[in-house]
C-alpha atoms as a PDB file:
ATOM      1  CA  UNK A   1      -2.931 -23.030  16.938  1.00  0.00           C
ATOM      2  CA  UNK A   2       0.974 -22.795  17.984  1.00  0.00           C
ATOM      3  CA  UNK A   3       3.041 -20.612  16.233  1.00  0.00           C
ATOM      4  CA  UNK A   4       6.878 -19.821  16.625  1.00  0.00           C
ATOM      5  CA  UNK A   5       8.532 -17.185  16.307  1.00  0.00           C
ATOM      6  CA  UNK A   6      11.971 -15.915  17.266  1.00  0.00           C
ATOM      7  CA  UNK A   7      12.492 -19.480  18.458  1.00  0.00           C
ATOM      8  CA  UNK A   8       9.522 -19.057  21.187  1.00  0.00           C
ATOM      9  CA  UNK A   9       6.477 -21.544  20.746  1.00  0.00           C
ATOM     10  CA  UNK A  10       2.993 -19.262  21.112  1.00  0.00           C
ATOM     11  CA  UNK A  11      -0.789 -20.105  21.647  1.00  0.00           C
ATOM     12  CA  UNK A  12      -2.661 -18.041  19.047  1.00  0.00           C
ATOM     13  CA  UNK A  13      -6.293 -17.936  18.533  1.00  0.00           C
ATOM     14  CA  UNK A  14      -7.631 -16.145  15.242  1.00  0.00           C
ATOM     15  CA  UNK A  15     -10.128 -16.604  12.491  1.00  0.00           C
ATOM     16  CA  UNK A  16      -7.020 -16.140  10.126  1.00  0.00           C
ATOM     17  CA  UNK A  17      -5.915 -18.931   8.371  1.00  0.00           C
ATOM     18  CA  UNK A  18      -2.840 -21.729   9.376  1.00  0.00           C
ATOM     19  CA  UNK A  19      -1.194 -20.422   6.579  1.00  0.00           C
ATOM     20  CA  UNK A  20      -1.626 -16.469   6.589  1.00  0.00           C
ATOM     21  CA  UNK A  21      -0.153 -16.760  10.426  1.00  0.00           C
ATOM     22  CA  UNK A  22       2.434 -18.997   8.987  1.00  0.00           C
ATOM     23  CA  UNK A  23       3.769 -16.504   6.522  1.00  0.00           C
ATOM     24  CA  UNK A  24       3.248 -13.296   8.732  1.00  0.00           C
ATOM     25  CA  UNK A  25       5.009 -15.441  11.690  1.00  0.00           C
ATOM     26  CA  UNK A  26       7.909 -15.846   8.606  1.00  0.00           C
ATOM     27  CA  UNK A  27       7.734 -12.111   7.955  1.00  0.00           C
ATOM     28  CA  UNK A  28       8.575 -11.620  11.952  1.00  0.00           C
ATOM     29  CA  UNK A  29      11.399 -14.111  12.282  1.00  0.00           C
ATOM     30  CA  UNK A  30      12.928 -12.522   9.041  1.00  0.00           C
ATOM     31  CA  UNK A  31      12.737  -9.277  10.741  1.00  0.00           C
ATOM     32  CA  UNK A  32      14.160 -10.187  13.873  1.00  0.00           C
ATOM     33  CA  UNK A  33      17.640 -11.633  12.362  1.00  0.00           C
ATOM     34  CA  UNK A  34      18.224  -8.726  10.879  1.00  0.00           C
ATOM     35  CA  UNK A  35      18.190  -6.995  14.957  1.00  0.00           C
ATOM     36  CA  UNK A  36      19.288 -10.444  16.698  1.00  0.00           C
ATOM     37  CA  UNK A  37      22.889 -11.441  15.703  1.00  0.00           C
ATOM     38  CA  UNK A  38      22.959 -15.153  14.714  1.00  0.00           C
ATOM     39  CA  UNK A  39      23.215 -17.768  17.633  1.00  0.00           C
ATOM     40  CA  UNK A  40      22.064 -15.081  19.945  1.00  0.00           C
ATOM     41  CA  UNK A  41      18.296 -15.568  22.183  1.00  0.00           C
ATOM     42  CA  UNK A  42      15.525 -13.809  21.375  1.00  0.00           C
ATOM     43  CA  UNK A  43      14.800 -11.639  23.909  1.00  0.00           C
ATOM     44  CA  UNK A  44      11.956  -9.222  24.241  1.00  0.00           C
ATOM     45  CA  UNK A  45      13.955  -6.137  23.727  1.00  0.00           C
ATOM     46  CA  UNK A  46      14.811  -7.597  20.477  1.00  0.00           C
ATOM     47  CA  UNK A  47      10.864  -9.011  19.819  1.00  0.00           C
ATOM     48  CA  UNK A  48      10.279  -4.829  20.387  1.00  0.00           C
ATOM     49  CA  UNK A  49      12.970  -4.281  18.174  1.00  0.00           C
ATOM     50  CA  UNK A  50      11.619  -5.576  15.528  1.00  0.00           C
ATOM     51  CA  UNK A  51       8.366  -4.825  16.212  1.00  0.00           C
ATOM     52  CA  UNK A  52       9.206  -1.371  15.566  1.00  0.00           C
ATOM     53  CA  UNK A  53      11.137  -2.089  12.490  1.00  0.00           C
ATOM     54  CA  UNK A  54       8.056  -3.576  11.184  1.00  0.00           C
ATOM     55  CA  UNK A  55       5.978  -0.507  12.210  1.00  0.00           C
ATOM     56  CA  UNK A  56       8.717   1.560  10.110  1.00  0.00           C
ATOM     57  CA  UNK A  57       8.598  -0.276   7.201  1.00  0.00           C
ATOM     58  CA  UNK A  58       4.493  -0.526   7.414  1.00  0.00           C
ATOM     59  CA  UNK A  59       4.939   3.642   7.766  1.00  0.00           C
ATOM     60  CA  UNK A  60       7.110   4.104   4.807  1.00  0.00           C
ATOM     61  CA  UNK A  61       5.094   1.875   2.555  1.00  0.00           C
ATOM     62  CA  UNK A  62       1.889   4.052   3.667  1.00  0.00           C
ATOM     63  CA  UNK A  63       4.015   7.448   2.330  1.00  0.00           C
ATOM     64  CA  UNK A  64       4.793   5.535  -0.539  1.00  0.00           C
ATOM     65  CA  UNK A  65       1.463   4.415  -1.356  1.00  0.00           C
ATOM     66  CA  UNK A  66      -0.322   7.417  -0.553  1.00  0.00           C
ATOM     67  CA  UNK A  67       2.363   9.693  -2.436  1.00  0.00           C
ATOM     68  CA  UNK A  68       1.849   7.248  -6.081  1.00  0.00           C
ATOM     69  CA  UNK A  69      -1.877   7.437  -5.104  1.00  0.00           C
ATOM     70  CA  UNK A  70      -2.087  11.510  -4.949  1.00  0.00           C
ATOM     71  CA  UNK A  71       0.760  11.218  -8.513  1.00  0.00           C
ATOM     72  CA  UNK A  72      -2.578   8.870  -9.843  1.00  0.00           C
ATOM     73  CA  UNK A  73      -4.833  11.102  -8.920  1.00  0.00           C
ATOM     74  CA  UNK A  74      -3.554  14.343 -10.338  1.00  0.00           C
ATOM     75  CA  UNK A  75      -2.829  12.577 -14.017  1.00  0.00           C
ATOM     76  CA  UNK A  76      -6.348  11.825 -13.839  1.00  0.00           C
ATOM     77  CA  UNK A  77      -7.294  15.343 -13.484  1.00  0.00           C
ATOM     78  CA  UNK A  78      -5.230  16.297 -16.178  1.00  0.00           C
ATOM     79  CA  UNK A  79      -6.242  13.694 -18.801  1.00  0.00           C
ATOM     80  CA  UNK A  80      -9.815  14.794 -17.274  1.00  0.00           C
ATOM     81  CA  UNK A  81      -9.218  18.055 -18.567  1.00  0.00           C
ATOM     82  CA  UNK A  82      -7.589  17.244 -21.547  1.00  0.00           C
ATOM     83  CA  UNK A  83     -10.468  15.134 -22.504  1.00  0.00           C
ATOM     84  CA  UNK A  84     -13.057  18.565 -21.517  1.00  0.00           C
ATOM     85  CA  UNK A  85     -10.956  20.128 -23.712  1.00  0.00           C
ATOM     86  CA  UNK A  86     -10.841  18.421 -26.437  1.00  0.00           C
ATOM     87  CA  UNK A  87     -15.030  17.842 -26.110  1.00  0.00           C
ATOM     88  CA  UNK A  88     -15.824  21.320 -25.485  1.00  0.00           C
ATOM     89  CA  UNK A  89     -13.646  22.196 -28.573  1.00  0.00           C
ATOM     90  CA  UNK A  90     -15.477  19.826 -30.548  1.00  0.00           C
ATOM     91  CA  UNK A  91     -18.770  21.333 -29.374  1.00  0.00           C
ATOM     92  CA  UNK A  92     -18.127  24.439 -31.167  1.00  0.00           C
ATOM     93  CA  UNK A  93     -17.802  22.863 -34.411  1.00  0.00           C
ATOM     94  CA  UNK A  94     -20.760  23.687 -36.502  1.00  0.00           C
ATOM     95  CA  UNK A  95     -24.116  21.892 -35.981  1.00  0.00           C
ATOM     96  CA  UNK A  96     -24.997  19.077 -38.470  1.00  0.00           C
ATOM     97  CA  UNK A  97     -27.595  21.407 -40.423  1.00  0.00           C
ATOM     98  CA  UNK A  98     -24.458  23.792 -41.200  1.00  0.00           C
ATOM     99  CA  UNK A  99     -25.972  26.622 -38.845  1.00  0.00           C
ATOM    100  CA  UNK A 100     -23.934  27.570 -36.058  1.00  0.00           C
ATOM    101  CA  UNK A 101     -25.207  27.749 -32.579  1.00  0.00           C
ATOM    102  CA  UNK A 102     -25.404  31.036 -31.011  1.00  0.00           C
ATOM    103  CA  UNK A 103     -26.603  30.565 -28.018  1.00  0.00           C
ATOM    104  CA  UNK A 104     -23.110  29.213 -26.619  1.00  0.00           C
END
């Protein structure tokens, strides 16, 4: 397949599709105008540029993920507990024949 990107024509070869290549090739050329001043050539410097403005922004997203994933986590340990609660105050409730259970 030939993809361009940053105004450079490329031979790829990949089991991903036309059009995932397509839109990641999109997600590149974005990237590089904000680093490459309009009407200027793409150079490599700028290709590394932005290669390391994507690797930034794939960083930060990975903090931001993992730091809503641990927030996720730890209300599910509290509504865990909340819900033990609320069960193991219901277990001392009397038993159905009236009796209560000693051996708790």
């Amino acid at each position: 397949m030939q993809l361009r990107v940053g105004g450079q024509t490329y031979r790829v070869v990949t089991s991903a599709s036309d059009e995932e290549l397509q839109r990641l090739a999109a997600v590149v050329d974005q990237k590089l105008a904000t680093v490459v001043p309009a009407g200027r050539a793409v150079t490599p410097q700028a290709m590394l540029l932005a290669a390391i403005a994507l690797a930034h922004d794939l960083e930060q997203e990975k903090t931001r993920a993992s730091a809503i994933a641990g927030r996720a986590r730890d209300a599910f340990g509290r509504i865990l507990q909340r819900v033990d609660a609320v069960l193991g105050a219901g277990s001392e409730s009397p038993s159905p024949s009236g009796a209560n259970d000693s051996t708790q």
